[in-house]
C-alpha atoms as a PDB file:
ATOM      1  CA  UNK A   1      68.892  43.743  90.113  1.00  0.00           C
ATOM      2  CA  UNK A   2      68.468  47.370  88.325  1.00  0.00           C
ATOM      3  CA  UNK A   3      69.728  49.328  91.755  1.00  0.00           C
ATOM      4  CA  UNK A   4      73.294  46.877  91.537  1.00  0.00           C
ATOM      5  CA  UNK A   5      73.624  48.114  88.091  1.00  0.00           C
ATOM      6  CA  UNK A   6      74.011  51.391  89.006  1.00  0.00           C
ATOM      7  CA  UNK A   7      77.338  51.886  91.446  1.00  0.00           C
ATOM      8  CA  UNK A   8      76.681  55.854  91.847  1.00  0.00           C
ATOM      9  CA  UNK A   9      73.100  57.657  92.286  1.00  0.00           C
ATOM     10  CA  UNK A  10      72.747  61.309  92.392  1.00  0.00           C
ATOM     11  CA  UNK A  11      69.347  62.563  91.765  1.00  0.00           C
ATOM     12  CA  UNK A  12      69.508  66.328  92.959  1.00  0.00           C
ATOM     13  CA  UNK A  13      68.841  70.189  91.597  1.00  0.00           C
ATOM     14  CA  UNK A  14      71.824  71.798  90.360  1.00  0.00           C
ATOM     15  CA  UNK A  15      72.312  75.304  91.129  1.00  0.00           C
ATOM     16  CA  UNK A  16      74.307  76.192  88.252  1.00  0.00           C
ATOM     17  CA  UNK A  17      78.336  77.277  88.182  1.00  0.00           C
ATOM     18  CA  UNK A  18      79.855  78.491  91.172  1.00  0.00           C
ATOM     19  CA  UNK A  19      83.330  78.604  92.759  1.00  0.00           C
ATOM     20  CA  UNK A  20      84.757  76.948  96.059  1.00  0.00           C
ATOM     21  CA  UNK A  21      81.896  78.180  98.478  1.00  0.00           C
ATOM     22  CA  UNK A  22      78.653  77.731  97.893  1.00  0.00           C
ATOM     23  CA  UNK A  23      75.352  78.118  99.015  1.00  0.00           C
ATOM     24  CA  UNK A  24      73.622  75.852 101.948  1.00  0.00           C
ATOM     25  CA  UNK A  25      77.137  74.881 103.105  1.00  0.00           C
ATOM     26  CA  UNK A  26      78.442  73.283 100.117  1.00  0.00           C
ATOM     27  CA  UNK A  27      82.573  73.960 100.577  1.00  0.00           C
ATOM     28  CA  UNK A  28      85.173  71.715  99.304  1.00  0.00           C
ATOM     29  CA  UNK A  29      89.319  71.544  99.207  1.00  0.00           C
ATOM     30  CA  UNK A  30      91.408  72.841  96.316  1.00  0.00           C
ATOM     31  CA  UNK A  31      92.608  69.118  95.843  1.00  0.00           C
ATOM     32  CA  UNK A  32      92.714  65.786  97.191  1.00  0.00           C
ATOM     33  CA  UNK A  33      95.853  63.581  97.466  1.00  0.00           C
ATOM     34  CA  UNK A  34      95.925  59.652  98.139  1.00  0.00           C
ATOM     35  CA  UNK A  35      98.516  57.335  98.731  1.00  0.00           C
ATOM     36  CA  UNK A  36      96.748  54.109  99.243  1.00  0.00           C
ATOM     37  CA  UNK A  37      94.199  51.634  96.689  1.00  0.00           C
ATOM     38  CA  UNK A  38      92.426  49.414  96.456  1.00  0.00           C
ATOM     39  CA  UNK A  39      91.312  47.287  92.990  1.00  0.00           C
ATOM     40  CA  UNK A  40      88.257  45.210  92.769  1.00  0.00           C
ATOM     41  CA  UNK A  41      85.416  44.207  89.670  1.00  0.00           C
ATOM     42  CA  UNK A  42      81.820  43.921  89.260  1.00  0.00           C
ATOM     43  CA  UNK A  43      80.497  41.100  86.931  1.00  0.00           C
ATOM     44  CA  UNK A  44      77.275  41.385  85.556  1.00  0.00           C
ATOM     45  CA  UNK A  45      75.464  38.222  84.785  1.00  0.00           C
ATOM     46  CA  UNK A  46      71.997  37.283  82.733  1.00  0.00           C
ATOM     47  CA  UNK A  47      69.792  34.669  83.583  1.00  0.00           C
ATOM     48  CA  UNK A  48      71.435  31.493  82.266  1.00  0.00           C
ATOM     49  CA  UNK A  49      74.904  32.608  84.051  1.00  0.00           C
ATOM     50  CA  UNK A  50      75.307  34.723  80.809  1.00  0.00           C
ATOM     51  CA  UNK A  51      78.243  37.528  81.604  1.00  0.00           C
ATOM     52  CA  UNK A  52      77.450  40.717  80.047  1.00  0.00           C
ATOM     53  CA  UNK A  53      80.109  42.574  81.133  1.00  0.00           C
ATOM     54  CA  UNK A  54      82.665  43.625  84.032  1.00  0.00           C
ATOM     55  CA  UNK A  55      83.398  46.669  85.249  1.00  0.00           C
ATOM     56  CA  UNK A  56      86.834  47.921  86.754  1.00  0.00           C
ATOM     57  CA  UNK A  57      87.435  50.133  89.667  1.00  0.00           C
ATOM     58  CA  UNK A  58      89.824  51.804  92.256  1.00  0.00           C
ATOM     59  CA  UNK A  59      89.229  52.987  95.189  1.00  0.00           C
ATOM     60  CA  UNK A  60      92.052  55.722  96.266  1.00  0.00           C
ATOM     61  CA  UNK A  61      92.216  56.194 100.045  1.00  0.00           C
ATOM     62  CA  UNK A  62      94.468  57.610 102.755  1.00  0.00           C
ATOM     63  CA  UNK A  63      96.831  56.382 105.505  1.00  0.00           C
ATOM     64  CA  UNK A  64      96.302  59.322 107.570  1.00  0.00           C
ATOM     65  CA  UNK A  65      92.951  60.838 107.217  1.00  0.00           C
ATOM     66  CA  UNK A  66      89.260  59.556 106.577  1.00  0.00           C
ATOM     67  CA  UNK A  67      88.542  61.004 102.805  1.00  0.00           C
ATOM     68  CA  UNK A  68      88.226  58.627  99.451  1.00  0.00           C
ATOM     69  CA  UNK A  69      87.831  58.644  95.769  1.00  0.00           C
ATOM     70  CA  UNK A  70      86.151  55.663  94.181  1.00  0.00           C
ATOM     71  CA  UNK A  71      87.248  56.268  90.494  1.00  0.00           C
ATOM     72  CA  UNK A  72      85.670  54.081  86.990  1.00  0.00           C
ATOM     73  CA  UNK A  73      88.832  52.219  85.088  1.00  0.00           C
ATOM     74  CA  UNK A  74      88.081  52.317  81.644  1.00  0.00           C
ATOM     75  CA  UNK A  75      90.314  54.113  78.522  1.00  0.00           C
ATOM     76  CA  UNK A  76      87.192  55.079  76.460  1.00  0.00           C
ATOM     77  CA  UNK A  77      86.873  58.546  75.915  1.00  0.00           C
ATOM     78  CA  UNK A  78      84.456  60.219  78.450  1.00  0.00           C
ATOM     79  CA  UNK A  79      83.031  56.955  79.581  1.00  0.00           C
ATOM     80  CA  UNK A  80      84.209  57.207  83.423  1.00  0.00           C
ATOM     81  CA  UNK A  81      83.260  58.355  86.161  1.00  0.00           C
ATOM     82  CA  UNK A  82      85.390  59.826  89.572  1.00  0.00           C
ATOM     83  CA  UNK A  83      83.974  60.400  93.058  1.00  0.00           C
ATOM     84  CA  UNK A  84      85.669  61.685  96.375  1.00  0.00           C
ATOM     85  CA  UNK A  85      84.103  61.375  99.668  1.00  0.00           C
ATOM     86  CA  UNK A  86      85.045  64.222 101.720  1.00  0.00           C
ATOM     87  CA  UNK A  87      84.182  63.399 104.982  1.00  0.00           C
ATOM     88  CA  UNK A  88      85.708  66.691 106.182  1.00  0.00           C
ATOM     89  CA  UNK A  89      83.271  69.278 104.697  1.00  0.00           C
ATOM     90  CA  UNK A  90      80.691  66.383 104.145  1.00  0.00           C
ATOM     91  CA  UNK A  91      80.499  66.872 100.684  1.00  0.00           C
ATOM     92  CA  UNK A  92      80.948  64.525  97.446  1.00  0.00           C
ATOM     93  CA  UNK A  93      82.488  65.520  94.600  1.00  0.00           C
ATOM     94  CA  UNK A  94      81.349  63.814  90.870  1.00  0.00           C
ATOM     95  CA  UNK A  95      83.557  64.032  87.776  1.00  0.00           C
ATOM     96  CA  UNK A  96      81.086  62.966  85.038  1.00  0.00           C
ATOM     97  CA  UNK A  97      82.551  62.075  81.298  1.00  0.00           C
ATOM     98  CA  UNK A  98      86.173  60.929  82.468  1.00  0.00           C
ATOM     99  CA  UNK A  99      88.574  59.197  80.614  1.00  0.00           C
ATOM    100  CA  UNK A 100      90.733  59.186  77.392  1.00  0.00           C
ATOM    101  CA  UNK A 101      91.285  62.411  77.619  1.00  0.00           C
ATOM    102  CA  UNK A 102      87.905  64.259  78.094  1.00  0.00           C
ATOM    103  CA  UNK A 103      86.843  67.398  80.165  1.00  0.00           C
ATOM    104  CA  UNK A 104      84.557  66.100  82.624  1.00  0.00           C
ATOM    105  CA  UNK A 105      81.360  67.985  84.382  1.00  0.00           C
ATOM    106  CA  UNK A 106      81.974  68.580  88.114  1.00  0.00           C
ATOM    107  CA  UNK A 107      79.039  68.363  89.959  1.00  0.00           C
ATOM    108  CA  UNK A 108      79.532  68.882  94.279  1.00  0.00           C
ATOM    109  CA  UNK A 109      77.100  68.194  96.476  1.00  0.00           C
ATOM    110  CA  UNK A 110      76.497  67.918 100.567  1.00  0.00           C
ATOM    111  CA  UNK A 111      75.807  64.704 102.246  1.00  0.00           C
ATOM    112  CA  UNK A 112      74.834  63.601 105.865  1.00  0.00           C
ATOM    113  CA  UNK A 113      75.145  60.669 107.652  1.00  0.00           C
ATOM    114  CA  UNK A 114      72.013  58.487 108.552  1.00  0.00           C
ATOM    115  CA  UNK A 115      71.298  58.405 112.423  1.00  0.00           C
ATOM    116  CA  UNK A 116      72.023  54.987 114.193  1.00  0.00           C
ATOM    117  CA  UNK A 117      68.131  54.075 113.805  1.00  0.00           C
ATOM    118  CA  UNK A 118      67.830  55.147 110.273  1.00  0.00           C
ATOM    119  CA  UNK A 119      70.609  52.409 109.317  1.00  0.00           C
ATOM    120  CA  UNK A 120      69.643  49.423 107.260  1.00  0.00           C
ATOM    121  CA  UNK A 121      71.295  46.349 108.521  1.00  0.00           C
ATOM    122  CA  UNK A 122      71.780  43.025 106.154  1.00  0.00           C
ATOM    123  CA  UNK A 123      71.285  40.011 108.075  1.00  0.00           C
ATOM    124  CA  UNK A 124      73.675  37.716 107.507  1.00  0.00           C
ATOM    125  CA  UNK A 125      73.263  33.582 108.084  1.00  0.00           C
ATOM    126  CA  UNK A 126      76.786  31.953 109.209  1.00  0.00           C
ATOM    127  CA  UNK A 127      77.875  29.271 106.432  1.00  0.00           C
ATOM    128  CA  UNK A 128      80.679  26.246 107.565  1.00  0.00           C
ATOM    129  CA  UNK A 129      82.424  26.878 104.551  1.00  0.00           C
ATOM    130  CA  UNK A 130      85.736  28.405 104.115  1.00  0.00           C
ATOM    131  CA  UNK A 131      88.070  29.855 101.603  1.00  0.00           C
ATOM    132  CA  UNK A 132      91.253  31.985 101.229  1.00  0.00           C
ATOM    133  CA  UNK A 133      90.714  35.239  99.019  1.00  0.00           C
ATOM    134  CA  UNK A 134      94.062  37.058  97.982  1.00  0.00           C
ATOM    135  CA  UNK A 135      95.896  35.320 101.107  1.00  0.00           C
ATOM    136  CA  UNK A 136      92.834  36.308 103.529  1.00  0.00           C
ATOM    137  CA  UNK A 137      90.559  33.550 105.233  1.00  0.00           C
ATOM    138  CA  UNK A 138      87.269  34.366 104.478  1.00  0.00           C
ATOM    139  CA  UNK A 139      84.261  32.552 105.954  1.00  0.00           C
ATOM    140  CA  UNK A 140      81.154  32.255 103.809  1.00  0.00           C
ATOM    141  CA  UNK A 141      77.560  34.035 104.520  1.00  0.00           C
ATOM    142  CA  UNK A 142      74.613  33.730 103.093  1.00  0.00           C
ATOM    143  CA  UNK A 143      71.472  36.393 103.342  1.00  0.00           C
ATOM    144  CA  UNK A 144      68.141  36.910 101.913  1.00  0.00           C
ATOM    145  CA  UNK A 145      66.288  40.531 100.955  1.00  0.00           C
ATOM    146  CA  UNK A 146      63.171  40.545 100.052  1.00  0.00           C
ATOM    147  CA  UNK A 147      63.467  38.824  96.294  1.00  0.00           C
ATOM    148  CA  UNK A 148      67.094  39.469  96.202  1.00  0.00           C
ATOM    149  CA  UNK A 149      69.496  36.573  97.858  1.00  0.00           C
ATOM    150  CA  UNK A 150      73.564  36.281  97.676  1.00  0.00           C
ATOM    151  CA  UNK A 151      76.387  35.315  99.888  1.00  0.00           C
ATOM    152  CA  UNK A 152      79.296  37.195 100.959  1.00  0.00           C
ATOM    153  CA  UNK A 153      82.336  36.284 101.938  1.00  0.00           C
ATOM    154  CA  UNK A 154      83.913  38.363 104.852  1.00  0.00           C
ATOM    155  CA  UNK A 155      87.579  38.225 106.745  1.00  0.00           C
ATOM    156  CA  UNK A 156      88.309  39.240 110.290  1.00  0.00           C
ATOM    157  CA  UNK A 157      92.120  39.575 109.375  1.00  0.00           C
ATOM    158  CA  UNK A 158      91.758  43.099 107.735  1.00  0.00           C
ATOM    159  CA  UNK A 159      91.412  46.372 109.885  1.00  0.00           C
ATOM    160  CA  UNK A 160      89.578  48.311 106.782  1.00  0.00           C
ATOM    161  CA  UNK A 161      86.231  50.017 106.662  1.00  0.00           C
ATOM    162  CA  UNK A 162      84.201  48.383 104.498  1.00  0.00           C
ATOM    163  CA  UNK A 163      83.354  51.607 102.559  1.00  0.00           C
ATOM    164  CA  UNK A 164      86.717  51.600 100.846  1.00  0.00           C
ATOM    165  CA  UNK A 165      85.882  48.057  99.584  1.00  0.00           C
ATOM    166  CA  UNK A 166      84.116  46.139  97.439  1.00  0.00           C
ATOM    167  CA  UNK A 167      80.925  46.596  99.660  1.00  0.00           C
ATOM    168  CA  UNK A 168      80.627  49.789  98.821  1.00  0.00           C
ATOM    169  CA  UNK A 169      79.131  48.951  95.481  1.00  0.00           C
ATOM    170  CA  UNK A 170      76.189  47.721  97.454  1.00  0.00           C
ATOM    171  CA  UNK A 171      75.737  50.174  99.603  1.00  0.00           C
ATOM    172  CA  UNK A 172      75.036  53.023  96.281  1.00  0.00           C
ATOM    173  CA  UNK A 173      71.779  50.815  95.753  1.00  0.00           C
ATOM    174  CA  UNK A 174      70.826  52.648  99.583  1.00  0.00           C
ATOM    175  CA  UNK A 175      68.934  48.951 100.227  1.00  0.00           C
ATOM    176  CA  UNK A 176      71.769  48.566 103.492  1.00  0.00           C
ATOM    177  CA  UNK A 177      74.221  50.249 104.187  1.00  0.00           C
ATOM    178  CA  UNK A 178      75.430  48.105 107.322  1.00  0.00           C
ATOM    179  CA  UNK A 179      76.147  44.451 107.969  1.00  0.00           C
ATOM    180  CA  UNK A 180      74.838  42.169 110.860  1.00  0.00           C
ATOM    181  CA  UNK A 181      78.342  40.501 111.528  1.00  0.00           C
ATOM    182  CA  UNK A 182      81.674  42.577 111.662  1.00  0.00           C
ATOM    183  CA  UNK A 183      84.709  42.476 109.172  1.00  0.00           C
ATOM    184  CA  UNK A 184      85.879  43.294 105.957  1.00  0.00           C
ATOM    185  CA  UNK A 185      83.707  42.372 102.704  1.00  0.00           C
ATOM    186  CA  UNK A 186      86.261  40.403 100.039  1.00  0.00           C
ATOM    187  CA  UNK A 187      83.438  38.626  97.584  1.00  0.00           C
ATOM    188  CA  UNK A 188      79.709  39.550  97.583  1.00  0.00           C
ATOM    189  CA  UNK A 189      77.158  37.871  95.082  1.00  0.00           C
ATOM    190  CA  UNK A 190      73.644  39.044  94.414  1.00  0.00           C
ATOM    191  CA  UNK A 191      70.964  37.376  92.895  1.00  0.00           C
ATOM    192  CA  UNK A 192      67.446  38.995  91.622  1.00  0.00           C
ATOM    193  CA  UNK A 193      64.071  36.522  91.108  1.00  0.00           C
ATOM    194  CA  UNK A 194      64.562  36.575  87.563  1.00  0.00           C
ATOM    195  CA  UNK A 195      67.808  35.491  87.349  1.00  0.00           C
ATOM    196  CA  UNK A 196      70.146  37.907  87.095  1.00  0.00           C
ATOM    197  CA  UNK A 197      73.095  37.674  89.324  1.00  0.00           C
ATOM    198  CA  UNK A 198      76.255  41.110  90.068  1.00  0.00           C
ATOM    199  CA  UNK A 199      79.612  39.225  91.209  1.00  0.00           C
ATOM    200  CA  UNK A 200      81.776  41.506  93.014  1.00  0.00           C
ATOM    201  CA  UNK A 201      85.140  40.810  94.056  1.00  0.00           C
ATOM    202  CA  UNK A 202      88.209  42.329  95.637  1.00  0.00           C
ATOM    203  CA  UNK A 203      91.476  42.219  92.894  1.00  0.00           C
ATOM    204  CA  UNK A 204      94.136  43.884  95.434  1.00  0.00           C
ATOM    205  CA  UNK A 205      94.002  45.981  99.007  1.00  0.00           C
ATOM    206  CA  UNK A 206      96.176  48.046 100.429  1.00  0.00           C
ATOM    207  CA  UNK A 207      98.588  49.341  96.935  1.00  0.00           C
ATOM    208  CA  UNK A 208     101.517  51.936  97.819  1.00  0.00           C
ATOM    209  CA  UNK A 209     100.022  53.897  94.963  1.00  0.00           C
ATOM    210  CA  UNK A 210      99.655  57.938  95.058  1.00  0.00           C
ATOM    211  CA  UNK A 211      96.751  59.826  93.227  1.00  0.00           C
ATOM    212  CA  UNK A 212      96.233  63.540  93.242  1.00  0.00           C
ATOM    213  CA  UNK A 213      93.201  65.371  91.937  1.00  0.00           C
ATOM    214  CA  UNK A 214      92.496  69.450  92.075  1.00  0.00           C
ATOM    215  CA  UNK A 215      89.349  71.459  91.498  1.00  0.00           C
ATOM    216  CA  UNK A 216      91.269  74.831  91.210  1.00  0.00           C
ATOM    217  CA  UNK A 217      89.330  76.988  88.722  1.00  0.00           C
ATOM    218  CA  UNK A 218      87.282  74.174  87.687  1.00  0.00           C
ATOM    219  CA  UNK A 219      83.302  75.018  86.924  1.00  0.00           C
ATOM    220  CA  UNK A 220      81.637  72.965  89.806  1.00  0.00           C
ATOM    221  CA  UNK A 221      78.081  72.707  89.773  1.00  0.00           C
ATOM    222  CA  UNK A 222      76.386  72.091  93.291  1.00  0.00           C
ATOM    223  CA  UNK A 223      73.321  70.699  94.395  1.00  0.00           C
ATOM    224  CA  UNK A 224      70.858  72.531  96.730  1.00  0.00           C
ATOM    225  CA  UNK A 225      69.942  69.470  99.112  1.00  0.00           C
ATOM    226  CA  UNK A 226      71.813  67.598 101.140  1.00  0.00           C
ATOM    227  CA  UNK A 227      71.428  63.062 100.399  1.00  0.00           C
ATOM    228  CA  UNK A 228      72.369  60.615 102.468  1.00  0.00           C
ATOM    229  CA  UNK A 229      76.109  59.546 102.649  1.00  0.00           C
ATOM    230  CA  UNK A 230      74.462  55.828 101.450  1.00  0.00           C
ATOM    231  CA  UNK A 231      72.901  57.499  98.322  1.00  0.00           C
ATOM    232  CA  UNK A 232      76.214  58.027  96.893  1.00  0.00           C
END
């Protein structure tokens, strides 16, 4: 369960400071405005159904265009973190140390999409059961990976990508980053051999709710290699 525990990844070489253009291609906007969310939680659970703790998030997105920010709720002083997907320039954009107050580290660094063969496809196994989830009917699937095992529980009656929902969290652990059945992702459990079990579940879609966030004169670091857009 150690990759779910961890819902971003960056492991690159920083260049040190720069300003809005960069080397290898590494260019972002002066700021980033949203005017859509949506809310969902991650429940971590020891072996014995033990919770040790939950973790908040939002995930700000637009009506018209295709960029994101997946941003840590918390009110403790430098203990969140802010991302935003720019799927523009290809680039991601990390805000380390958020939160009551603090000045964070910007860190920017390219991405690139994984050809069609290079994607890693969860097989899902079709369930009978049923449920409603926030006014959504979801139908219930099950899947096996490896030593890892959940179920998921997906809706066909919401036109979102599933990268502005909860199933993003599972994608960071770069295990898959696609599903073998279409719709929208609502609940997803996971389950290690040991025991340990990550509960994820959707809290709200679709909020009226407008978020702005600039990086004018803001010391960004960037990275020298480009990840995949998964890694994130």
């Amino acid at each position: 369960m150690k990759n779910y525990l961890i819902f971003f990844l960056l492991i690159l070489a920083f260049t040190g400071i720069h300003e809005r253009s960069t080397a290898q291609g590494v260019k972002w906007d002066e700021s980033y405005t949203f005017d859509k969310c949506n809310y969902f939680q991650i429940e971590f659970y020891a072996r014995g159904n033990e919770l040790m703790r939950t973790a908040k998030y939002a995930i700000h997105y637009q009506t018209e265009g295709e960029n994101f920010m997946v941003r840590t709720l918390t009110e403790s002083k430098g203990a969140g973190m802010e991302t935003v997907i720019d799927r523009n320039n290809l680039v991601a954009i990390q805000m380390f140390g958020t939160g009551g107050g603090a000045v964070p580290t910007f860190n920017a660094g390219g991405f690139k999409y994984p050809e069609a063969a290079e994607l890693k496809k969860l097989e899902l196994v079709a369930s009978e059961e049923s449920k409603e989830i926030l006014g959504y009917g979801c139908k219930k699937y099950t899947y096996t990976y490896k030593k890892i095992f959940g179920e998921v529980w997906i809706t066909d009656q919401i036109g979102l990508q599933n990268d502005i929902g909860v199933f993003r969290a599972c994608k960071m652990a770069a295990l898959h980053n696609t599903l073998s059945v279409p719709g929208f992702v609502m609940e997803m459990t996971t389950e290690d051999a040991k025991g340990g079990r990550t509960l994820m579940k959707t809290l709200s879609l679709q909020k009226d709710e407008k978020y702005f966030v600039g990086f004018k004169d803001v010391e960004m670091n960037t990275a020298i290699n480009k990840v995949n857009y998964y890694v994130f």
